[in-house]
C-alpha atoms as a PDB file:
ATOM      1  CA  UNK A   1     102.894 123.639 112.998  1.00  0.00           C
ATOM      2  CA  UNK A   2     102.268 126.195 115.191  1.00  0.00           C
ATOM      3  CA  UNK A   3     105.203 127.884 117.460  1.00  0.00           C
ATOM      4  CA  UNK A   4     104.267 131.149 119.517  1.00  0.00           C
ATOM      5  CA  UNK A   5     102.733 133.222 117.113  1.00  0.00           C
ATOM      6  CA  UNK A   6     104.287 131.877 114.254  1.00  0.00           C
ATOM      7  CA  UNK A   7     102.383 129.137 111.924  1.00  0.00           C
ATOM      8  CA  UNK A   8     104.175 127.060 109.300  1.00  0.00           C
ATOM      9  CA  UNK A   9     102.822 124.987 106.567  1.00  0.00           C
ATOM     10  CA  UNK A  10     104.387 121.938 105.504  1.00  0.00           C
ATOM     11  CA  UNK A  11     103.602 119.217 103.350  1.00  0.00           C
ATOM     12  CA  UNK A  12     104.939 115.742 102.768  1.00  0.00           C
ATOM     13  CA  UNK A  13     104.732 114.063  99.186  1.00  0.00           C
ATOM     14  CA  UNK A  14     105.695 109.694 100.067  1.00  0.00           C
ATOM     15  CA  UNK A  15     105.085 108.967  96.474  1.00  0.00           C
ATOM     16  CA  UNK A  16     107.129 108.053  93.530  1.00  0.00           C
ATOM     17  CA  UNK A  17     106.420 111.518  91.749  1.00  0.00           C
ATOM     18  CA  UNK A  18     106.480 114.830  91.667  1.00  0.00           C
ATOM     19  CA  UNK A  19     102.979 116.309  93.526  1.00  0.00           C
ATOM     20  CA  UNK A  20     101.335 119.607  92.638  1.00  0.00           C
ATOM     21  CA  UNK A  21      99.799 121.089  95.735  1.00  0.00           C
ATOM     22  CA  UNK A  22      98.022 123.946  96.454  1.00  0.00           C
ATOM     23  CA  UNK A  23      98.390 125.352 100.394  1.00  0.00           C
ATOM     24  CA  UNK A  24      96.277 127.943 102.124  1.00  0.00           C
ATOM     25  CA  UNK A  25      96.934 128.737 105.912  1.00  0.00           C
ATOM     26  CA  UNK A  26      94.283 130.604 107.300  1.00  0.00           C
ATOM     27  CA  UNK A  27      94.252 132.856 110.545  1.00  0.00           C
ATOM     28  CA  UNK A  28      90.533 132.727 112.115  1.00  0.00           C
ATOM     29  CA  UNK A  29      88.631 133.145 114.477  1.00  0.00           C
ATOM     30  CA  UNK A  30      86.675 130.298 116.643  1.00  0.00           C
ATOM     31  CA  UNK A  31      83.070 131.626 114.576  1.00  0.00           C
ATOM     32  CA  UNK A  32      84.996 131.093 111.581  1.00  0.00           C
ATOM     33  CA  UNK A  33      85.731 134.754 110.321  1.00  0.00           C
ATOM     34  CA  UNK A  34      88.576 134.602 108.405  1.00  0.00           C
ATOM     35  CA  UNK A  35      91.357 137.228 109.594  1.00  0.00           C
ATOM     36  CA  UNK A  36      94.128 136.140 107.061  1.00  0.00           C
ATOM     37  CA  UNK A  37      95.082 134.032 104.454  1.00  0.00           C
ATOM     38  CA  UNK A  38      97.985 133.279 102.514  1.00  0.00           C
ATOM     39  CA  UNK A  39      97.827 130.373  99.695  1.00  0.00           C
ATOM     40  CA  UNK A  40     100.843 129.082  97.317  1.00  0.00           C
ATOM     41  CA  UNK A  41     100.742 126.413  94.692  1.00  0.00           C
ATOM     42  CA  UNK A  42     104.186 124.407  94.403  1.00  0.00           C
ATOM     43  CA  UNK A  43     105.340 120.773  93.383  1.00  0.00           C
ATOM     44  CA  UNK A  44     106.511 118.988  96.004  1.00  0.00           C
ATOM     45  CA  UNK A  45     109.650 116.514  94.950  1.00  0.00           C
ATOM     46  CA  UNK A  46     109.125 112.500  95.539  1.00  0.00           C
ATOM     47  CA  UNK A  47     110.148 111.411  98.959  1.00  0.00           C
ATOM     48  CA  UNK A  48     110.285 114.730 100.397  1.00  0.00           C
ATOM     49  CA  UNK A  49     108.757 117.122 103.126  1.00  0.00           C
ATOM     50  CA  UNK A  50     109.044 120.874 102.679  1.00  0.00           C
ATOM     51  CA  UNK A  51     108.142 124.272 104.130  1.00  0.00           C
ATOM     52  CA  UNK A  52     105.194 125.691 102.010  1.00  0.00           C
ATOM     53  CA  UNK A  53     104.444 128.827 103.675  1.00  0.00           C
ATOM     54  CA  UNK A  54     105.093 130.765 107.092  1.00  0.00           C
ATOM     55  CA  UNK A  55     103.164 132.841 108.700  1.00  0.00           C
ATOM     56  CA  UNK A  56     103.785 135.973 112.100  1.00  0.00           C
ATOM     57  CA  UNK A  57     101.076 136.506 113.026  1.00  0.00           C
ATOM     58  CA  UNK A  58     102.221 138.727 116.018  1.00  0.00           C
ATOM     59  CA  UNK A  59     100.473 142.244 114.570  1.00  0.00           C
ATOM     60  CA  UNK A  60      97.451 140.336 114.431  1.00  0.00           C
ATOM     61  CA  UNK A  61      97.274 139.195 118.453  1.00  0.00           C
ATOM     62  CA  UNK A  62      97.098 142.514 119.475  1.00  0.00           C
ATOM     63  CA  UNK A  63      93.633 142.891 118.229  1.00  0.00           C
ATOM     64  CA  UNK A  64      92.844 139.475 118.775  1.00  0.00           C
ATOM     65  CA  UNK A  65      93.195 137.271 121.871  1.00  0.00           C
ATOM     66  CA  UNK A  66      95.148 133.765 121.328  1.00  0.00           C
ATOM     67  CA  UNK A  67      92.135 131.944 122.859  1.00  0.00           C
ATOM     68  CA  UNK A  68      90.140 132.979 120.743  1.00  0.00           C
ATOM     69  CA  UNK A  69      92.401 131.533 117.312  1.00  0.00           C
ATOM     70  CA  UNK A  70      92.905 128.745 115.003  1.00  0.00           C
ATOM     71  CA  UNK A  71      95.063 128.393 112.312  1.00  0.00           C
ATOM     72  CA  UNK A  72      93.390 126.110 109.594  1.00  0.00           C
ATOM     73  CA  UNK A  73      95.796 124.729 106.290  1.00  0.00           C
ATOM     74  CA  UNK A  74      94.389 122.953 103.552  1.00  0.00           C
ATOM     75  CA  UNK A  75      96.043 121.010 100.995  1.00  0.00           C
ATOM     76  CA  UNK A  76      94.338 120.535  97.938  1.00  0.00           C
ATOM     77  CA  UNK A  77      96.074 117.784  95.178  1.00  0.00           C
ATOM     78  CA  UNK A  78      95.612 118.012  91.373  1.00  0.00           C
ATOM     79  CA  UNK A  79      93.366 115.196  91.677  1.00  0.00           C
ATOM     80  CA  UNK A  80      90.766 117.595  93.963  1.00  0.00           C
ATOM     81  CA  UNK A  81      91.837 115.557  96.957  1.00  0.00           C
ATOM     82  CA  UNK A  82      91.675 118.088  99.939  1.00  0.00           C
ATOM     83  CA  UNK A  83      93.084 118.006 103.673  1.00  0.00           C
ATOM     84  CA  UNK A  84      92.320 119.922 106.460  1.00  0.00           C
ATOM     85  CA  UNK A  85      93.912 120.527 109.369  1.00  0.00           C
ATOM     86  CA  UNK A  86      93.669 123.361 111.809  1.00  0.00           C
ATOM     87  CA  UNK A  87      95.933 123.983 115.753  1.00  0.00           C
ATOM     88  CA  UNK A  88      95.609 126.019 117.675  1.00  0.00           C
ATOM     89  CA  UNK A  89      97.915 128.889 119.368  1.00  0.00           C
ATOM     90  CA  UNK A  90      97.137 127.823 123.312  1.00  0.00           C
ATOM     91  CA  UNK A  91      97.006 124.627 125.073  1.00  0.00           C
ATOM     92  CA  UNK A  92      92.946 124.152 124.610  1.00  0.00           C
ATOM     93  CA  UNK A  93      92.459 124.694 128.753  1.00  0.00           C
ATOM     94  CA  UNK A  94      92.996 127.933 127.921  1.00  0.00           C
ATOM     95  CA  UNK A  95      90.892 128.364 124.532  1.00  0.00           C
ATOM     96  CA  UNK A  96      87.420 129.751 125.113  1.00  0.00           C
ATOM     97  CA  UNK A  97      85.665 126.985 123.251  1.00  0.00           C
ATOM     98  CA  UNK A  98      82.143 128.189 121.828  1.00  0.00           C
ATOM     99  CA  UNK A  99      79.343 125.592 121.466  1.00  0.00           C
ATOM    100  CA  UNK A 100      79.519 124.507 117.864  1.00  0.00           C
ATOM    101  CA  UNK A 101      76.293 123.227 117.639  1.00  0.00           C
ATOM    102  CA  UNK A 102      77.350 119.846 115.582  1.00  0.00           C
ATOM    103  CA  UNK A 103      74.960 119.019 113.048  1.00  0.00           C
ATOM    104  CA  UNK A 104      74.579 115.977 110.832  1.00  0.00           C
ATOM    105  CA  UNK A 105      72.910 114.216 108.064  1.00  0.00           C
ATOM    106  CA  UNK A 106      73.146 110.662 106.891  1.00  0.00           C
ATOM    107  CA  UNK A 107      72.888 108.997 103.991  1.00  0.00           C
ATOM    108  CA  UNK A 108      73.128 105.125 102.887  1.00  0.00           C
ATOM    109  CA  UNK A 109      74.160 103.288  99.977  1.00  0.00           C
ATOM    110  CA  UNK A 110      73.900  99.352  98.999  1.00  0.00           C
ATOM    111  CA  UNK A 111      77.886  99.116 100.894  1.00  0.00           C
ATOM    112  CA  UNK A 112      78.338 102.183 103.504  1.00  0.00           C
ATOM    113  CA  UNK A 113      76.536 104.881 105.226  1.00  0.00           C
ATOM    114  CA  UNK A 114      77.888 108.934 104.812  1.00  0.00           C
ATOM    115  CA  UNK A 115      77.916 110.900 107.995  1.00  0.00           C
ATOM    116  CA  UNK A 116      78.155 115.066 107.176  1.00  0.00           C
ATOM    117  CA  UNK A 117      78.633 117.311 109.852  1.00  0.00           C
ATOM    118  CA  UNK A 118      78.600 120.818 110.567  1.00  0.00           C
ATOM    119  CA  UNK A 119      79.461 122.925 112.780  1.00  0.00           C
ATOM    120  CA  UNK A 120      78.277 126.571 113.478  1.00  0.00           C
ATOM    121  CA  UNK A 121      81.656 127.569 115.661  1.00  0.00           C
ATOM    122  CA  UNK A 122      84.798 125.846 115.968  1.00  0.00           C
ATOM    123  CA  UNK A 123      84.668 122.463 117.008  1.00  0.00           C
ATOM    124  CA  UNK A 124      87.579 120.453 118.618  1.00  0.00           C
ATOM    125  CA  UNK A 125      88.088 116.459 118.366  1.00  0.00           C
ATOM    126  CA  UNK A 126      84.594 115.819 116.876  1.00  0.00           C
ATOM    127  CA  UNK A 127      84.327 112.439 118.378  1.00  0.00           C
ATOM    128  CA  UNK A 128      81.581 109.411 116.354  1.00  0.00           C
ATOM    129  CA  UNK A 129      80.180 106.711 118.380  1.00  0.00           C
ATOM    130  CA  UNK A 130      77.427 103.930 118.335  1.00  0.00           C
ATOM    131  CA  UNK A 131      75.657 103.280 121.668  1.00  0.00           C
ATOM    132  CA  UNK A 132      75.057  99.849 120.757  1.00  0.00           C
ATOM    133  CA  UNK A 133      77.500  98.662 118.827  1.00  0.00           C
ATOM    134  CA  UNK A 134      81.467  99.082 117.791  1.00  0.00           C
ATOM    135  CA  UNK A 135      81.989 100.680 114.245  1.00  0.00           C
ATOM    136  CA  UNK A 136      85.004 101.493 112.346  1.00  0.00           C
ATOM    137  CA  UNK A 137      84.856 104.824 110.654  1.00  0.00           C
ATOM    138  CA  UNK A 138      86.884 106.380 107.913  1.00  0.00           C
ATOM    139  CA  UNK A 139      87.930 109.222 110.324  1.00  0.00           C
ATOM    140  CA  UNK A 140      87.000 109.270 114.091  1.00  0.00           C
ATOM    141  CA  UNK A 141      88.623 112.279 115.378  1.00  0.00           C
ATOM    142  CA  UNK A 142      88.883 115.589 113.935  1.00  0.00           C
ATOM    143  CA  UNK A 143      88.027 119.094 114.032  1.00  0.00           C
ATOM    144  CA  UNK A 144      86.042 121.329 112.437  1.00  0.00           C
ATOM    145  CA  UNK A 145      87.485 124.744 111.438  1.00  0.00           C
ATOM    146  CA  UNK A 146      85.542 126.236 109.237  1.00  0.00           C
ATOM    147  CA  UNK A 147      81.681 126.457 107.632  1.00  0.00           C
ATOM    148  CA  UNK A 148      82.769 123.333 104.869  1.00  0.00           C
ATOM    149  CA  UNK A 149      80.892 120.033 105.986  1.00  0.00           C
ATOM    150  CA  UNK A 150      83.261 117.286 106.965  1.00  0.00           C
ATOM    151  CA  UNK A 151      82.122 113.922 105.908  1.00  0.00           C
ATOM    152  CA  UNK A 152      82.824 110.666 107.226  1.00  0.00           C
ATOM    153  CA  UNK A 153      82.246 106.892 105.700  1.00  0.00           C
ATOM    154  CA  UNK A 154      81.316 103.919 107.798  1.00  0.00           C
ATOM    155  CA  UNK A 155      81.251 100.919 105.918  1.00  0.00           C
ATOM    156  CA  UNK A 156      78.622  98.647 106.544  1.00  0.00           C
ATOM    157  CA  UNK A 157      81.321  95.892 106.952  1.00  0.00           C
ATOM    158  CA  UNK A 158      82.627  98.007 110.008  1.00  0.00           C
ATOM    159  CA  UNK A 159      80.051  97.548 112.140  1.00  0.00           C
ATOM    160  CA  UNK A 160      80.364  95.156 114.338  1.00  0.00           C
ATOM    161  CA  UNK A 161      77.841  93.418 117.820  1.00  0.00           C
ATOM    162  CA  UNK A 162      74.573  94.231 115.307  1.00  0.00           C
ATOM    163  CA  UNK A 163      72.819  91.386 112.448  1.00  0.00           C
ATOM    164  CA  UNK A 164      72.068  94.746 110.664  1.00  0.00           C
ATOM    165  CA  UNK A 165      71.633  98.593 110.781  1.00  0.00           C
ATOM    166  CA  UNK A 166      69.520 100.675 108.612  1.00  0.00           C
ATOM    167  CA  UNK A 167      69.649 104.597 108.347  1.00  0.00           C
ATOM    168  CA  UNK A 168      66.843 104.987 111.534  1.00  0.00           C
ATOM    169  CA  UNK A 169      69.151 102.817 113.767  1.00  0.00           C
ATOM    170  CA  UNK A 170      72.373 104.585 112.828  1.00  0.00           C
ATOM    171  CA  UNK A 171      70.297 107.778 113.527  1.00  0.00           C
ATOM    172  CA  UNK A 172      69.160 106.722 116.944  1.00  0.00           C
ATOM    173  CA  UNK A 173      72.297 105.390 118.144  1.00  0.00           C
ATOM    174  CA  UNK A 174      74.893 107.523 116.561  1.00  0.00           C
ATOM    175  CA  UNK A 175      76.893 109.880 118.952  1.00  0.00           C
ATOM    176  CA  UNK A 176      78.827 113.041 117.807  1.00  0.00           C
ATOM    177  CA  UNK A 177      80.569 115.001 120.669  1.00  0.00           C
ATOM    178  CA  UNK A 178      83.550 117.498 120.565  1.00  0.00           C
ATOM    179  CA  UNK A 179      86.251 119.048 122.904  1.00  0.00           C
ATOM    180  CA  UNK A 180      83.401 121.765 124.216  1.00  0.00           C
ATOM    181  CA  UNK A 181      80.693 118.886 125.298  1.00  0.00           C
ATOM    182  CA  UNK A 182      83.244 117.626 127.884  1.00  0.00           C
ATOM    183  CA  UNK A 183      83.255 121.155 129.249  1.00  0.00           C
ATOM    184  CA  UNK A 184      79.525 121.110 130.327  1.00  0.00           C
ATOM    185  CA  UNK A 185      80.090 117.703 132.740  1.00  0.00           C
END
């Protein structure tokens, strides 16, 4: 949650037990360089939501620009499950979006195809798409705040107004777009 120049990291455990998390809020810039980072491991009680870490990052602005920030926290589980989400400290009409030159791979299995995407520069509500036909995937809209690969499932059950898709279909008709490509209309 971000609030002026302030960030706060919270976490919410909706289980039955007691959840070890790890948290790290980092303060970067939209190429990525990190500026700050703070990290704390804690247990989070069942049924609960709690304040992990805060953050002022007011010194900081002065030698950075807001529009030019994003605040990225990951939660990592004991299990190695990890979440990422990142805000940032301006409505995005004012952020200075770079082109973040999405990239992607796929790959296929018997049951689902594996969509991994990178991005060179911050990228804002990485939208997937077919042209030709509607598809359910695991995660739709997101960012990308940092050099990590994001990946994304599709089932092959999920796709729906096609017989069948192989890998060169998906290829050919799969469309990735962020925040920055509605800029350039």
């Amino acid at each position: 949650m971000i609030e002026g120049e302030r960030a706060e990291a919270w976490v919410q455990n909706e289980t039955m037990q007691p959840a070890t998390v790890t948290v790290t809020l980092s303060l970067k810039t939209l190429r990525f360089e990190t500026i700050h980072t703070s990290k704390e491991q804690v247990v989070v009680k069942p049924f609960s939501a709690q304040m992990i870490l805060a953050e002022s990052y007011q010194s900081l602005m002065t030698e950075y620009n807001q529009e030019e920030l994003v605040c990225e926290m990951t939660v990592s589980d004991e299990n190695g499950r990890k979440h990422t989400m990142s805000e940032v400290f301006l409505p995005y009409k004012h952020i200075k979006l770079p082109d973040p030159r999405l990239k992607y791979q796929i790959t296929e299995s018997d049951d689902k195809f594996v969509v991994t995407i990178t991005a060179e520069a911050f990228a804002a509500f990485v939208e997937l798409d077919l042209i030709e036909a509607d598809a359910i995937f695991a995660d739709n809209y997101f960012n990308i705040s940092g050099n990590e690969a994001v990946t994304v499932e599709l089932e092959k059950s999920d796709i729906w107004n096609k017989e069948k898709i192989n890998i060169s279909e998906l290829e050919r008709t799969l469309k990735i777009r962020s925040l920055f490509d509605t800029y350039q209309s």
